[in-house]
Protein backbone atom coordinates (compact mmCIF):
# COMPACT_ATOMS: atom_id res chain seq x y z
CA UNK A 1 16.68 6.04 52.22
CA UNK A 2 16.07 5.34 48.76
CA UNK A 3 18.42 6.39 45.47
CA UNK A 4 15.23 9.06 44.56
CA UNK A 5 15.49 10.33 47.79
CA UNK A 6 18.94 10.55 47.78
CA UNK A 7 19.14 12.61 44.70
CA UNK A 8 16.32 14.62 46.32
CA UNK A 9 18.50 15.79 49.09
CA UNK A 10 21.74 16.37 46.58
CA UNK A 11 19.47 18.00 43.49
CA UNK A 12 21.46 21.01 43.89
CA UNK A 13 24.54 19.39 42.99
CA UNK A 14 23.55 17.81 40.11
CA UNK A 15 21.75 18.66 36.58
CA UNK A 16 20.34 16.31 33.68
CA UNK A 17 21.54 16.10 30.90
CA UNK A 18 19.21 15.84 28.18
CA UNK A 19 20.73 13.62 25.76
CA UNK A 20 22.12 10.78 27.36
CA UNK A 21 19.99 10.66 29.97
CA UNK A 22 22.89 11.23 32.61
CA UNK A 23 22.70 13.16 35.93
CA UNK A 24 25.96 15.10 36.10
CA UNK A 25 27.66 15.72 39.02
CA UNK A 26 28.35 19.27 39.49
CA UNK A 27 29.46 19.47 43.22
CA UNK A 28 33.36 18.28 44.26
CA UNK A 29 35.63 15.55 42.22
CA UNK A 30 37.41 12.57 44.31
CA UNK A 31 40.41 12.11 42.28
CA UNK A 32 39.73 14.69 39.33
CA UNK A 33 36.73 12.50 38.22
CA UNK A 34 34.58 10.78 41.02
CA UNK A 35 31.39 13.05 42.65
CA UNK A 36 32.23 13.44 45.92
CA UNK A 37 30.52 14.73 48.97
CA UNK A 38 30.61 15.09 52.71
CA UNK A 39 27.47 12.69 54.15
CA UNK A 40 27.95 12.48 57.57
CA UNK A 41 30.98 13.82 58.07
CA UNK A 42 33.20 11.58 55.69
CA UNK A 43 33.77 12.26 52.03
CA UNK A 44 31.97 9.64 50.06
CA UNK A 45 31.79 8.79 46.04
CA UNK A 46 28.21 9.84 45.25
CA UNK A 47 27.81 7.15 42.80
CA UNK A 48 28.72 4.37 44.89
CA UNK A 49 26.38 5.79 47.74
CA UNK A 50 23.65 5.60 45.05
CA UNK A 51 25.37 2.11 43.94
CA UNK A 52 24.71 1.03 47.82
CA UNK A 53 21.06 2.67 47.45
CA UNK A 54 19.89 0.88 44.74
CA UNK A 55 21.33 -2.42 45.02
CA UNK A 56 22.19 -3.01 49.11
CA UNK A 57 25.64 -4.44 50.01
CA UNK A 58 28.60 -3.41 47.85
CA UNK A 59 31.25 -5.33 49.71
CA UNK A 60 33.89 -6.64 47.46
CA UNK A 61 32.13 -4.64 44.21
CA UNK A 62 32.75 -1.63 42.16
CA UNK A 63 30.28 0.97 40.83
CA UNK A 64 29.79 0.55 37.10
CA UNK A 65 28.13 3.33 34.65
CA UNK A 66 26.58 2.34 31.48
CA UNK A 67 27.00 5.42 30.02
CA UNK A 68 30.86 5.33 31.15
CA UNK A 69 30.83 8.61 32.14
CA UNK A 70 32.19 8.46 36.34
CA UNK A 71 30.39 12.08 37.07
CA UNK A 72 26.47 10.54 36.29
CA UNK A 73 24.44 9.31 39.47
CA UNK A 74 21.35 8.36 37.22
CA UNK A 75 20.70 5.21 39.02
CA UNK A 76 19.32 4.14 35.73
CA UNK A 77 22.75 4.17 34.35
CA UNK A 78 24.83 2.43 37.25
CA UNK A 79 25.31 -0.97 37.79
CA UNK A 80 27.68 -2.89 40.37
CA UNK A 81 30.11 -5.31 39.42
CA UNK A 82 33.61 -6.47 39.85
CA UNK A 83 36.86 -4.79 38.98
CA UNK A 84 37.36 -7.32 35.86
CA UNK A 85 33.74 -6.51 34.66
CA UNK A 86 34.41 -2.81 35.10
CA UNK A 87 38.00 -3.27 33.42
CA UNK A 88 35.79 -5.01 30.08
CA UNK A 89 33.31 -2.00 30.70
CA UNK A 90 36.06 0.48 29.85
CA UNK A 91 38.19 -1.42 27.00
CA UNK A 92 35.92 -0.85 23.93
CA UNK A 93 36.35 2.88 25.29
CA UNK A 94 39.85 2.83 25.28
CA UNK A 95 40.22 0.94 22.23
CA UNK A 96 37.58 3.31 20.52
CA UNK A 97 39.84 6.55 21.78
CA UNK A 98 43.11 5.22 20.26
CA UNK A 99 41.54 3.79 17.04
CA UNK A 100 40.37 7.39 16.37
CA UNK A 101 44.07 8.97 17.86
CA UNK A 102 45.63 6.61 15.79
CA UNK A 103 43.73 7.52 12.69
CA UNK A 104 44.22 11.62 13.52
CA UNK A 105 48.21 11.07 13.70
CA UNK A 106 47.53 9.00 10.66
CA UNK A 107 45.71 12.06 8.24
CA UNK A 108 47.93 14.46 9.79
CA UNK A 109 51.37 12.86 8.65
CA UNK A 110 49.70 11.78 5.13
């Protein structure tokens, strides 16, 4: 099976989103965040099923999104890579999000 077929079969639980270019998982959450589904009979992460579509083997790997949102299956927009790649992936995120925290606690006490 390819990762168009794949979203073929699931295109009811997704919808695109016209913007960013992301598929958005509208179906069940692993974890609060993750797109999950039953394929048989075993509750996978979407994304990493489309991770294992598009690039083979994901032994040892993680499922990376270069839009770093964790509910898009555009296979366009995920990549596979180790846990310290998907760690980097995520700091300018983080660091972005508590620059602009910082600087709303910052106008509010001034």
């Amino acid at each position: 099976m390819t990762a168009e077929e794949f979203l073929t079969r699931i295109d009811h639980l997704w919808v695109p989103e016209p913007n960013s270019g992301c598929y958005l998982w509208t179906g069940g959450l692993l974890d609060h965040r993750y797109p999950s589904l039953k394929w048989n009979g075993k509750t996978i992460n979407a994304a990493r099923k489309m991770a294992q579509l598009k690039f083979g083997d994901m032994e040892g790997l993680v499922t990376r999104h270069i839009c770093n949102t964790t509910i898009c299956i555009n296979p366009d927009h995920i990549l596979r890579g180790t846990v310290s790649q998907n760690s980097m992936d995520i700091a300018p995120e983080l660091r972005r999000q508590r620059s602009e925290h910082a600087w709303k606690k910052w106008q509010i006490i001034n």
